[in-house]
N, C-alpha and C. Protein backbone atom coordinates (compact mmCIF):
# COMPACT_ATOMS: atom_id res chain seq x y z
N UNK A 1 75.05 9.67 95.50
CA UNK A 1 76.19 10.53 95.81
C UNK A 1 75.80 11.98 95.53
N UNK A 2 75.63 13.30 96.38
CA UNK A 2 75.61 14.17 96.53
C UNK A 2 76.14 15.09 95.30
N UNK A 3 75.93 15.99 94.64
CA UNK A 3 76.76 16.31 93.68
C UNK A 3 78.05 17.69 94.14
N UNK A 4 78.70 17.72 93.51
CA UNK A 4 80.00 18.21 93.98
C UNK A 4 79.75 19.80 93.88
N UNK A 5 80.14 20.67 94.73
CA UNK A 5 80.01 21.83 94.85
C UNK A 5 81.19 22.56 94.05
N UNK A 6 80.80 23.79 92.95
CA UNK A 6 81.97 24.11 92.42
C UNK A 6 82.42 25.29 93.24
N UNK A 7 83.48 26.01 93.63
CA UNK A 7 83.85 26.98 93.77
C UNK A 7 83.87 27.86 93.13
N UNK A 8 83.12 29.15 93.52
CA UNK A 8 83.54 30.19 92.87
C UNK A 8 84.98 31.00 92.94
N UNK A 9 85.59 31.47 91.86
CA UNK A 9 86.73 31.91 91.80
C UNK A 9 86.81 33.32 91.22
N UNK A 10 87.43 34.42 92.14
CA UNK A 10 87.53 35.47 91.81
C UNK A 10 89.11 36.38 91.05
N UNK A 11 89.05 37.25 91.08
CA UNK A 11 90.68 37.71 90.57
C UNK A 11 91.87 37.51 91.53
N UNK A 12 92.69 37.05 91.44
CA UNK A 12 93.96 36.86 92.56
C UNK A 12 94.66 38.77 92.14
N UNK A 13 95.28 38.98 93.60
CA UNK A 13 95.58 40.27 93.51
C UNK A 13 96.34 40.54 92.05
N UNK A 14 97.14 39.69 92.12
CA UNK A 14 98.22 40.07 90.86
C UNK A 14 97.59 39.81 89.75
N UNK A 15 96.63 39.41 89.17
CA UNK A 15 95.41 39.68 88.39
C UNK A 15 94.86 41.21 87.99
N UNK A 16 94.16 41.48 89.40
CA UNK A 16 93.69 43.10 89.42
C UNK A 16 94.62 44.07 89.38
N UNK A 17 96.17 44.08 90.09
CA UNK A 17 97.21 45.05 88.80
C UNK A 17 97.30 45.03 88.01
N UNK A 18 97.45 43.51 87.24
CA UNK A 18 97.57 43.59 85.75
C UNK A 18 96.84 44.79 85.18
N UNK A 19 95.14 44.50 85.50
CA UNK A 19 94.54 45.03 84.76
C UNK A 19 94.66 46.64 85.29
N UNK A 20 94.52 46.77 86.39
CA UNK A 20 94.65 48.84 86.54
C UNK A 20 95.91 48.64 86.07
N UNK A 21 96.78 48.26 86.37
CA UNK A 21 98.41 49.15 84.78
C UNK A 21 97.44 48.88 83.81
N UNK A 22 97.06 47.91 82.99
CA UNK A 22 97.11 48.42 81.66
C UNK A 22 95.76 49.36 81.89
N UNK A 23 94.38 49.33 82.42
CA UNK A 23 93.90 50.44 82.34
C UNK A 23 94.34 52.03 82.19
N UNK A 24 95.18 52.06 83.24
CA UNK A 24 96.10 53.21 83.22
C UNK A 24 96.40 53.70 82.23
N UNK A 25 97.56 52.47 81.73
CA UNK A 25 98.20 53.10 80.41
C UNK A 25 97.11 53.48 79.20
N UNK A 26 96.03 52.71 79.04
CA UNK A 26 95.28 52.95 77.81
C UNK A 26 94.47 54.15 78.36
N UNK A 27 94.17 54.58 79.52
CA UNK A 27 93.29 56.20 79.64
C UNK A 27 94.68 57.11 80.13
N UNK A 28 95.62 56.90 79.83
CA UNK A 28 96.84 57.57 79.78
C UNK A 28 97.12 57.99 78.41
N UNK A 29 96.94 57.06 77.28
CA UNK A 29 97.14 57.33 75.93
C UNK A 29 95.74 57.83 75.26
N UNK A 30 94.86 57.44 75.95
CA UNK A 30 93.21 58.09 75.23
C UNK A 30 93.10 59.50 75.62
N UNK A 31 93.23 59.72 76.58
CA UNK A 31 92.96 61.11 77.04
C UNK A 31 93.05 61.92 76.74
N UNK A 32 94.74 62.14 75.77
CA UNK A 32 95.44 63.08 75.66
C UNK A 32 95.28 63.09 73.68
N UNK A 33 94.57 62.11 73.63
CA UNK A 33 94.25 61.95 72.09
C UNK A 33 92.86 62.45 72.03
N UNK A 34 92.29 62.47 72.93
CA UNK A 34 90.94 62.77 72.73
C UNK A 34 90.58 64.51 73.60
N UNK A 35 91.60 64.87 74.25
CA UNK A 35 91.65 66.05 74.16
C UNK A 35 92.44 67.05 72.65
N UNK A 36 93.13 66.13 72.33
CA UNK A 36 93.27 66.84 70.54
C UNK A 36 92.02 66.98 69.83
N UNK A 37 91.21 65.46 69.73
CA UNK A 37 90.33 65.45 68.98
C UNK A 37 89.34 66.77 69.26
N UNK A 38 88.77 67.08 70.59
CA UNK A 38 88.03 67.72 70.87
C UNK A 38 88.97 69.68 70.13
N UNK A 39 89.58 69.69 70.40
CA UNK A 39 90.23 70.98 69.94
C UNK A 39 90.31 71.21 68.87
N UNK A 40 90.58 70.25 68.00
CA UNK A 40 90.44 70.68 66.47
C UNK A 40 89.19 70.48 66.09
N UNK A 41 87.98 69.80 66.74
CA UNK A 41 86.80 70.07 66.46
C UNK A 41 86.14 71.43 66.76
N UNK A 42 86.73 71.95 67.52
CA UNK A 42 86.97 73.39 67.96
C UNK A 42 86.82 74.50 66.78
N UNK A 43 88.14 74.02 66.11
CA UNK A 43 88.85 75.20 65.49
C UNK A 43 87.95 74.67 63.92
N UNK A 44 87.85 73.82 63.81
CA UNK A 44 87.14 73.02 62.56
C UNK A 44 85.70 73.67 62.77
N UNK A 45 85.15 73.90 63.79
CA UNK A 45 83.91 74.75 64.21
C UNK A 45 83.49 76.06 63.42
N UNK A 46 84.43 76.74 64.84
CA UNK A 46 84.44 77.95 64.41
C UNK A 46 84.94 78.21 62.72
N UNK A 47 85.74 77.95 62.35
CA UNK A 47 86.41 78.04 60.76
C UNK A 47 85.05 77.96 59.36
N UNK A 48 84.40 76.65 60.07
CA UNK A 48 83.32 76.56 59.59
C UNK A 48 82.16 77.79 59.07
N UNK A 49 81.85 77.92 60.45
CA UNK A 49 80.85 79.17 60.78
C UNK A 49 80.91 80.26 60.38
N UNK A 50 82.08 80.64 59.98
CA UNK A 50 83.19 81.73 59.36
C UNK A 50 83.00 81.71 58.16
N UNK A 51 82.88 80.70 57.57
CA UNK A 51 82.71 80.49 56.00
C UNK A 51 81.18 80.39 55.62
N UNK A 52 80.38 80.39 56.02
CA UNK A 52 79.34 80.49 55.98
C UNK A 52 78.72 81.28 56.05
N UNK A 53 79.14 82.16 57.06
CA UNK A 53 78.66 83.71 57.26
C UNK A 53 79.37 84.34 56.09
N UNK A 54 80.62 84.20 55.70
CA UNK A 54 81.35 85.17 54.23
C UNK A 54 80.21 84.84 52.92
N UNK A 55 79.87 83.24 53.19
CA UNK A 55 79.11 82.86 52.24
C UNK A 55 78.07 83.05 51.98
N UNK A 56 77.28 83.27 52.91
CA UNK A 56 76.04 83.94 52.92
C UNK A 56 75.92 85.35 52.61
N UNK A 57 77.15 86.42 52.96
CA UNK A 57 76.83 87.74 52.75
C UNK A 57 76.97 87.53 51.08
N UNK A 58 77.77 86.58 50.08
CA UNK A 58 78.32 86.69 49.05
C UNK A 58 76.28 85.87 48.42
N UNK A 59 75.95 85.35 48.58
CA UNK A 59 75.01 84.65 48.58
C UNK A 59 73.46 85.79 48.56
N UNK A 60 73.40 86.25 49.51
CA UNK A 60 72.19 87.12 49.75
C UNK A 60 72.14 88.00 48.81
N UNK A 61 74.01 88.70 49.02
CA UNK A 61 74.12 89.92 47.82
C UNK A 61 73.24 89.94 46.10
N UNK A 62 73.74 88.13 45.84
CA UNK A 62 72.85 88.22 44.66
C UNK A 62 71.18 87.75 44.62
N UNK A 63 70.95 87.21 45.75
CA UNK A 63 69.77 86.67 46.08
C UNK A 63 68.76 87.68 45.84
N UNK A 64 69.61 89.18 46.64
CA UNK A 64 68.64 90.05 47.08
C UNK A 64 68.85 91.34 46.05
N UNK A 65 70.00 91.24 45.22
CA UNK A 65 70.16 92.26 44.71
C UNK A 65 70.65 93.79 45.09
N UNK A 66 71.26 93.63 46.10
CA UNK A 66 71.66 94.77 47.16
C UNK A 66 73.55 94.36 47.23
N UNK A 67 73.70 95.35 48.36
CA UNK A 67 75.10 95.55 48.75
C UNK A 67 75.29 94.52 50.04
N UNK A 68 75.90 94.23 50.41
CA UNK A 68 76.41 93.13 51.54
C UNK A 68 77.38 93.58 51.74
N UNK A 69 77.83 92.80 53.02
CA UNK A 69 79.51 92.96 53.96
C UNK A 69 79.42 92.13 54.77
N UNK A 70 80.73 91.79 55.05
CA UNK A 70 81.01 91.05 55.84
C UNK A 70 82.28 91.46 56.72
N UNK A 71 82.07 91.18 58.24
CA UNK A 71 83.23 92.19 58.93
C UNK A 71 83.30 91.38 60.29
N UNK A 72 84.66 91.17 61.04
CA UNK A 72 84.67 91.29 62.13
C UNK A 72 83.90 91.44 63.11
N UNK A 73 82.74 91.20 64.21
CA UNK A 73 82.62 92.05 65.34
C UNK A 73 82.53 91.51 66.88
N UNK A 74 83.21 92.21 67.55
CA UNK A 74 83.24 91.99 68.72
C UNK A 74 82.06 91.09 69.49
N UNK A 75 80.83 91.62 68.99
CA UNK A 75 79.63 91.24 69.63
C UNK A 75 78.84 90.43 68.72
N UNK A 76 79.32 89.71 67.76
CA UNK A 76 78.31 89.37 66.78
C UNK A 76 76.73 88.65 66.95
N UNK A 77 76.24 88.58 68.05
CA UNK A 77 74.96 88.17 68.23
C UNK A 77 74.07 89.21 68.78
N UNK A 78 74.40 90.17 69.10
CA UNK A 78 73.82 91.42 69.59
C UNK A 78 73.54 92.02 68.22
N UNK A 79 72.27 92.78 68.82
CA UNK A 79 71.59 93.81 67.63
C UNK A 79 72.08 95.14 67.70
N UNK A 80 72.88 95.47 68.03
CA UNK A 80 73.72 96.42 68.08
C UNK A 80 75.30 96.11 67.65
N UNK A 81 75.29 95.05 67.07
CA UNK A 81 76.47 94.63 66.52
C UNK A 81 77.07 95.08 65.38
N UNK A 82 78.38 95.98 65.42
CA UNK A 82 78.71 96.53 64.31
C UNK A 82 80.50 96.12 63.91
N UNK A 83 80.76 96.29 62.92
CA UNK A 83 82.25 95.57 62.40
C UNK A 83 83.57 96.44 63.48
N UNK A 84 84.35 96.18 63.56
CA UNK A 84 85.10 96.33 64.28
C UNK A 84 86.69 95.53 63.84
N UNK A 85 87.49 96.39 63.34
CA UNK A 85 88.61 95.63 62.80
C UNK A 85 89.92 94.36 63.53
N UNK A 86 89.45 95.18 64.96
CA UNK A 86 90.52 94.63 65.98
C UNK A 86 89.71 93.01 66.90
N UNK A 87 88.03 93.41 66.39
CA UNK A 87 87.62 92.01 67.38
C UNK A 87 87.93 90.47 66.76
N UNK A 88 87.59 89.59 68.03
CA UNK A 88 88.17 88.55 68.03
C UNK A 88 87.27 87.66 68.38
N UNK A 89 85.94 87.92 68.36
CA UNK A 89 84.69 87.16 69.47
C UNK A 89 83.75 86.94 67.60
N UNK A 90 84.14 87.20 66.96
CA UNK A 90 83.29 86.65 65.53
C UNK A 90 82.81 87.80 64.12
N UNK A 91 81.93 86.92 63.92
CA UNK A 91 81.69 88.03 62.62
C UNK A 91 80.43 88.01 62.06
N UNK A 92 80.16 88.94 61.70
CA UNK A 92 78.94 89.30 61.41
C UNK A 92 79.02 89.81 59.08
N UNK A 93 77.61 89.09 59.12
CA UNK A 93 77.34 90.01 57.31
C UNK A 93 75.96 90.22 57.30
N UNK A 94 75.91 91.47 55.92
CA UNK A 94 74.62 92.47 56.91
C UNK A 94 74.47 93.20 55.51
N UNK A 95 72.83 93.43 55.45
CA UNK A 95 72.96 95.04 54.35
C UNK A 95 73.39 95.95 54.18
N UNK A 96 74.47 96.43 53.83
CA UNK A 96 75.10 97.56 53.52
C UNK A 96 74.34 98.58 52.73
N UNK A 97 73.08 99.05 52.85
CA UNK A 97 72.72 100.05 52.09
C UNK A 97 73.38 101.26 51.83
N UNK A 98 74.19 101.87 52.58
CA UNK A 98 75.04 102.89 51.93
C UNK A 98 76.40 102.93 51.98
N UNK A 99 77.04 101.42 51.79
CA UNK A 99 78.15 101.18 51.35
C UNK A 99 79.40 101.64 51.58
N UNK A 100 79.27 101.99 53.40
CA UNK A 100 80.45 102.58 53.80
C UNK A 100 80.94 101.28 54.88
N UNK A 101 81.27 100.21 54.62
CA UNK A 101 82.02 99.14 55.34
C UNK A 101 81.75 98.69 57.11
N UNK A 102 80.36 99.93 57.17
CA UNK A 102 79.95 99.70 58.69
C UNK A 102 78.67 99.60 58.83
N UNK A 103 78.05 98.81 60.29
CA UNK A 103 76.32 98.23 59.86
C UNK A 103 75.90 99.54 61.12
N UNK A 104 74.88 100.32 60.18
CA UNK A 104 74.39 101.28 60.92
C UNK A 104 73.46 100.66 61.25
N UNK A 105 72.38 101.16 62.40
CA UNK A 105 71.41 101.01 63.38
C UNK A 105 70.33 100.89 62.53
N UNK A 106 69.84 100.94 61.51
CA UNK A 106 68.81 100.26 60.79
C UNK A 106 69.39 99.04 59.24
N UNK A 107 70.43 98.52 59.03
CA UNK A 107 70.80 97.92 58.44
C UNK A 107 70.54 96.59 59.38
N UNK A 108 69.96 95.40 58.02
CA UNK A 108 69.45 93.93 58.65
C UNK A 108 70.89 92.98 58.76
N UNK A 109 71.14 92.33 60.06
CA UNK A 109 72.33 91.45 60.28
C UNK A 109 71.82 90.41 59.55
N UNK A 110 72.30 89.65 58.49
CA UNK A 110 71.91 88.75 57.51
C UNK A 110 72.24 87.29 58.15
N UNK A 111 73.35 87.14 59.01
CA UNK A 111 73.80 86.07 59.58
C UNK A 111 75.22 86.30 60.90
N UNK A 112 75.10 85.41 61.49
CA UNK A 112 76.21 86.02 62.61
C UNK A 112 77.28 84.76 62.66
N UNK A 113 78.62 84.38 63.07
CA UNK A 113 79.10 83.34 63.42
C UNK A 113 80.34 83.92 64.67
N UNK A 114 80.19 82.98 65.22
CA UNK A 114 81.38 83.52 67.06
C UNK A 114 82.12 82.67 66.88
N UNK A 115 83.15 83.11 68.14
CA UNK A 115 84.11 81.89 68.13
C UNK A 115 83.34 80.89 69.63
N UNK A 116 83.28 79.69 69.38
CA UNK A 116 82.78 79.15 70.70
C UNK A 116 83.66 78.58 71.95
N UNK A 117 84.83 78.96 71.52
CA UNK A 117 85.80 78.44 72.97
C UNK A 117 86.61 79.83 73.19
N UNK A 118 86.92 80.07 74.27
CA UNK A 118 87.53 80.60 75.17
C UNK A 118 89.18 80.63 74.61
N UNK A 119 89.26 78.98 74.40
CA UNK A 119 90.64 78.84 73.91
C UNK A 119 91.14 78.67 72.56
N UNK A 120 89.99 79.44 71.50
CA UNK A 120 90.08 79.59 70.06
C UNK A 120 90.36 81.30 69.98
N UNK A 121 91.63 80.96 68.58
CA UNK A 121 91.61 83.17 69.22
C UNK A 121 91.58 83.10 67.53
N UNK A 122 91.04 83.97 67.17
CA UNK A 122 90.89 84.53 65.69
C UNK A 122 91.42 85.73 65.23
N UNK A 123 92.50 85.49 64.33
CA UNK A 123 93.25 86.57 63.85
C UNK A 123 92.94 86.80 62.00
N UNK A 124 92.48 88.23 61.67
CA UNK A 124 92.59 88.61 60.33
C UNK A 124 93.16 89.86 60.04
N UNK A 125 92.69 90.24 58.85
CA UNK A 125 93.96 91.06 58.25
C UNK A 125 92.66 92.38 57.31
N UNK A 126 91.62 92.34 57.58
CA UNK A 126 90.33 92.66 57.33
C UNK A 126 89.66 94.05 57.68
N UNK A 127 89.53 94.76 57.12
CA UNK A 127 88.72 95.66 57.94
C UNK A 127 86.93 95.47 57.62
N UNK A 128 86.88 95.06 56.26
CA UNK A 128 85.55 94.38 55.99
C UNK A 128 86.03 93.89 54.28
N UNK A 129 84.70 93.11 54.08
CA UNK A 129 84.68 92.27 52.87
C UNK A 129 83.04 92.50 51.65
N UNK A 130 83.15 93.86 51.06
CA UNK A 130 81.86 94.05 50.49
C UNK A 130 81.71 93.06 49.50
N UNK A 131 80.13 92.84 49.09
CA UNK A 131 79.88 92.42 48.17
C UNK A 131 78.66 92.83 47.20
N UNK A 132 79.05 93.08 45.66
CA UNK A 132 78.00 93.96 45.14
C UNK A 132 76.62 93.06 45.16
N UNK A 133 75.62 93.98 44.24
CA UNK A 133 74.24 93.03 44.04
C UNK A 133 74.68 91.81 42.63
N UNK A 134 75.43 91.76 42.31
CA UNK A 134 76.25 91.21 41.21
C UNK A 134 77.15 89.49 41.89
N UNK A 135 77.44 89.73 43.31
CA UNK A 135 77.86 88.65 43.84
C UNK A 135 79.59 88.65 43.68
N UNK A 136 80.23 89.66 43.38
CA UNK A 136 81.42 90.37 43.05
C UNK A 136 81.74 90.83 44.47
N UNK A 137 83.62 91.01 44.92
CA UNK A 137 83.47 91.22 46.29
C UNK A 137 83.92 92.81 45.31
N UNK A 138 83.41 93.91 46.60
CA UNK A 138 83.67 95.41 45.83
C UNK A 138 85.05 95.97 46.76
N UNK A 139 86.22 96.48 45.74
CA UNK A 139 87.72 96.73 46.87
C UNK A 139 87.47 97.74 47.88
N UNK A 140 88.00 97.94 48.82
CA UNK A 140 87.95 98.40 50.09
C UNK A 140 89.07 99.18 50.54
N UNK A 141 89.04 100.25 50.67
CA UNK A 141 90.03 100.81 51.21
C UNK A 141 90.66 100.08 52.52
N UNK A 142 91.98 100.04 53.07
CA UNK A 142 92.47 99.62 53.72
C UNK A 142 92.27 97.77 54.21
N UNK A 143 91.98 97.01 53.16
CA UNK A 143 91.72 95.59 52.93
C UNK A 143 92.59 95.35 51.83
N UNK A 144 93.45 94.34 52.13
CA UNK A 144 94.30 93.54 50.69
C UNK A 144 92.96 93.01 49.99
N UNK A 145 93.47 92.53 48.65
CA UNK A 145 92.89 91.84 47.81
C UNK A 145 92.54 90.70 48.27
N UNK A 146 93.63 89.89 48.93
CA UNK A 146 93.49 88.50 49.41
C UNK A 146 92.98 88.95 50.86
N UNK A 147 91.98 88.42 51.42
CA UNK A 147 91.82 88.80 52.66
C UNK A 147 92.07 87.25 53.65
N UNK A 148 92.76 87.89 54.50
CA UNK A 148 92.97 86.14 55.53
C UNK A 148 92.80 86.08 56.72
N UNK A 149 92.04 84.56 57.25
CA UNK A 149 91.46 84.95 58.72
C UNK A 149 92.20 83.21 59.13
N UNK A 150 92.69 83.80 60.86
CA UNK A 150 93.25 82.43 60.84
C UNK A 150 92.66 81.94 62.30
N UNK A 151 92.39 80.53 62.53
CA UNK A 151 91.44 80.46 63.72
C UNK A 151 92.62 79.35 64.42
N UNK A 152 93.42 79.74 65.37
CA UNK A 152 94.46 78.99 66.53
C UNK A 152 94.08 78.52 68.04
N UNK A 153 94.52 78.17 68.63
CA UNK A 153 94.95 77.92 69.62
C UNK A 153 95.75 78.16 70.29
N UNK A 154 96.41 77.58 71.56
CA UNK A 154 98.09 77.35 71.45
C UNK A 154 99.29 76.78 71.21
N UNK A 155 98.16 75.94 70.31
CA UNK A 155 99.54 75.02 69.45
C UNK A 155 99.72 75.89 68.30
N UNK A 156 99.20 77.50 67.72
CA UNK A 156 99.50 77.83 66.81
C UNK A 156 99.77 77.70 65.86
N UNK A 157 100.28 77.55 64.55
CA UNK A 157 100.25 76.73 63.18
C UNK A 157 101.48 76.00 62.98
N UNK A 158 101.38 75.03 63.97
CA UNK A 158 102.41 74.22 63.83
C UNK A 158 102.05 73.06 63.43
N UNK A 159 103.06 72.48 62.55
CA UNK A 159 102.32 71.07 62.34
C UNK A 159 101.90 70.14 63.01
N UNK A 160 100.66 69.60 62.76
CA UNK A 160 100.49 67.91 63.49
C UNK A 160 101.14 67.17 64.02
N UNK A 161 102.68 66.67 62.61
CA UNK A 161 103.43 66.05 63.17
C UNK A 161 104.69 66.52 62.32
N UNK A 162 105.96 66.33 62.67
CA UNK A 162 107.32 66.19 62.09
C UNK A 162 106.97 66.59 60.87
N UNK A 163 106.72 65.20 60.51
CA UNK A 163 106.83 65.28 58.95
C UNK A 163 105.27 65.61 57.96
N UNK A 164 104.23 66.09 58.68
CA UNK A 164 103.50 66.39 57.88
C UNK A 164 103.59 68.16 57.49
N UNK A 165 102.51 68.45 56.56
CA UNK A 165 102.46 69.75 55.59
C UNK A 165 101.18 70.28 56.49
N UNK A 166 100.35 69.61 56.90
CA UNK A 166 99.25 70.43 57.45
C UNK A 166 99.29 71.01 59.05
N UNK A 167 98.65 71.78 59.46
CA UNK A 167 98.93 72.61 60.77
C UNK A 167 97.60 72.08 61.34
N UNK A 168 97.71 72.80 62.90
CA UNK A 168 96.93 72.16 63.86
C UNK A 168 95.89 73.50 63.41
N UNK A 169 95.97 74.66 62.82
CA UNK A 169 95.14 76.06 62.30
C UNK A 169 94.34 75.76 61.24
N UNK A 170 93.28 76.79 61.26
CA UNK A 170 93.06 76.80 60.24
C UNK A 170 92.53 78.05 59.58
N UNK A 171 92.43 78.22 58.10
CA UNK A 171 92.61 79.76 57.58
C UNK A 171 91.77 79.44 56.60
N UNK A 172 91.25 80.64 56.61
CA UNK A 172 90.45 81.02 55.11
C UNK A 172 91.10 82.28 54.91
N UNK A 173 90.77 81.91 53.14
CA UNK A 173 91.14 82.88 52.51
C UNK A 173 90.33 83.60 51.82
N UNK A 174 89.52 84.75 51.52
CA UNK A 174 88.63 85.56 50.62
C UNK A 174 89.60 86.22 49.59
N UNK A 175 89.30 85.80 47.94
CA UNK A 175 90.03 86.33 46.92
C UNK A 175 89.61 87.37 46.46
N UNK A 176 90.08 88.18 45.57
CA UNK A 176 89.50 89.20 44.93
C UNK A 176 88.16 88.99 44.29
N UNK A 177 87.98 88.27 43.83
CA UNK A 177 86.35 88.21 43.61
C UNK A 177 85.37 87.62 44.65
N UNK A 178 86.13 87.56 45.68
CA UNK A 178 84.83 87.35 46.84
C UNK A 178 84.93 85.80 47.26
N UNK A 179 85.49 84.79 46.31
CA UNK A 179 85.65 83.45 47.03
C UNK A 179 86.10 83.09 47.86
N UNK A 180 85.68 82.77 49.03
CA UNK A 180 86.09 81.85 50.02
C UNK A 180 86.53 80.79 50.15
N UNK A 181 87.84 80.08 50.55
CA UNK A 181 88.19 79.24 50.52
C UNK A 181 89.14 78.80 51.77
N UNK A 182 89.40 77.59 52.52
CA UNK A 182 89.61 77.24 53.44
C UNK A 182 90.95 76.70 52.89
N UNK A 183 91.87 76.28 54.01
CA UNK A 183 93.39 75.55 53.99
C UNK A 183 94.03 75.16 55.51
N UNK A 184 94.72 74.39 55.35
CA UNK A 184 94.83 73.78 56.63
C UNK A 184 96.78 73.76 56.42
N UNK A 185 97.27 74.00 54.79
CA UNK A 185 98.70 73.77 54.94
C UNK A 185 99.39 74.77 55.57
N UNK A 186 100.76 74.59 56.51
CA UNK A 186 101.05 75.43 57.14
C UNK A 186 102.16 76.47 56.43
N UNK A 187 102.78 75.67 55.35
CA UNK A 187 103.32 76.92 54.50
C UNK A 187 102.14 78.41 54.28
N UNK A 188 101.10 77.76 53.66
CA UNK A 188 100.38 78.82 53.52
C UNK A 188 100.21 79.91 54.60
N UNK A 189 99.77 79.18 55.81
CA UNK A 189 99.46 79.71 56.80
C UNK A 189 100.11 81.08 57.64
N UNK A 190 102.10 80.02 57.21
CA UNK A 190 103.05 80.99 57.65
C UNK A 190 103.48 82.47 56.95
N UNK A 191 103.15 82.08 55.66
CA UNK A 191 103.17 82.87 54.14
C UNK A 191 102.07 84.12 54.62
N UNK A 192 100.94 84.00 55.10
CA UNK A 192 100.32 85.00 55.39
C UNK A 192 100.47 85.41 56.78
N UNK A 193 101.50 85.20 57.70
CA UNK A 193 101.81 85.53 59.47
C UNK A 193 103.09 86.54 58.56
N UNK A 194 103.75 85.94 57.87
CA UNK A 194 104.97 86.79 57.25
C UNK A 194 104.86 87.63 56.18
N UNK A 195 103.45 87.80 55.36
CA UNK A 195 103.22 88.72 54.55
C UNK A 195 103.05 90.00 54.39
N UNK A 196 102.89 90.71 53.23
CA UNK A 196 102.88 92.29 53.71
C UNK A 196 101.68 92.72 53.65
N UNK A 197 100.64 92.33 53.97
CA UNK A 197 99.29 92.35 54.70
C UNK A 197 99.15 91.22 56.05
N UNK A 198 100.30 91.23 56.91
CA UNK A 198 100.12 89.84 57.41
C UNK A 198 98.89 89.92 58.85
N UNK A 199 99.13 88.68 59.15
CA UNK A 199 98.00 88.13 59.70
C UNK A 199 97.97 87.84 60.84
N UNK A 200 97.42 87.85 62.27
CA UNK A 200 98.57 86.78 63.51
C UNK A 200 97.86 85.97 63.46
N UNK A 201 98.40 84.80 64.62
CA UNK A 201 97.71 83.86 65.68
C UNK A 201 97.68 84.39 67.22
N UNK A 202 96.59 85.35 67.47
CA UNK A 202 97.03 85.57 68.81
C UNK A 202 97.28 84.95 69.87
């Protein structure tokens, strides 16, 4: 007796909707989660880079025994890059040999950090951030004590969710002695948009 041939069997239509709806729905709900993810890796970036460059000018200062700064600038990867209170494209820290809060044309850029999206806007409250050969930040005319830099989007510092304390922003803070420190709560955040050195989110 011949042996029996099996049939192959494929999806019946109402099978293959099943599955595109639920495909749908699950790259309907991924998408829009994973375009968050990507944005606060964003702002988690740049924020980063920011602190590193403050940290390094605070860092070198005693390394090297000299004056440091750290400032704003429009252009921060250019060698002609100098502080600038109003830019928004990154920041630069640098030898300050004669200790006037700006990097003249023979002063060494020590480290640079940018913002890398288009749709990250960086707001501070800064005109620069010295630091002695001592590792001490030195006061500044027209700079608060607390200096604050806040890195947004357009969800601006609003919370995550309802009921949480932390914001979709994020901020550092430089203290009077030069420490850097990062925060993500949005009281804080708002505390320095409403302060009397305040701060934006542009």
């Amino acid at each position: 007796m011949p042996p029996m041939k099996r049939r192959s069997r494929g999806f019946t239509l109402y099978e293959l909707m099943i599955t595109i709806a639920l495909a749908a729905v699950i790259f309907g709900l991924g998408v829009p989660a994973f375009r968050d993810f990507s944005r606060n890796g964003r702002l988690s970036g740049a924020a980063n880079e920011m602190l590193v460059t403050v940290t390094t000018a605070r860092n070198e200062a005693l390394r090297r025994s000299v004056r440091t700064t750290f400032c704003p600038a429009e252009d921060p990867e250019s060698k002609e890059a100098v502080c600038d209170e109003e830019a928004t494209a990154g920041f630069i820290s640098f030898v300050d040999v004669n200790g006037n809060c700006q990097r003249d044309g023979d002063e060494d850029v020590i480290v640079s950090s940018f913002v890398t999206h288009t749709d990250i806007n960086a707001g501070n409250n800064i005109l620069c951030v010295g630091y002695a050969a001592n590792g001490f930040r030195v006061p500044t005319a027209g700079t608060p004590s607390n200096a604050h830099i806040i890195f947004c989007d357009y969800r601006g510092v609003n919370p995550i969710a309802d009921s949480s304390k932390y914001s979709y922003a994020r901020g550092i803070e430089i203290g009077a002695t030069g420490r850097a420190a990062t925060t993500r709560l949005q009281t804080d955040l708002e505390d320095w948009i409403g302060g009397d050195n305040p701060v934006s989110c542009p």
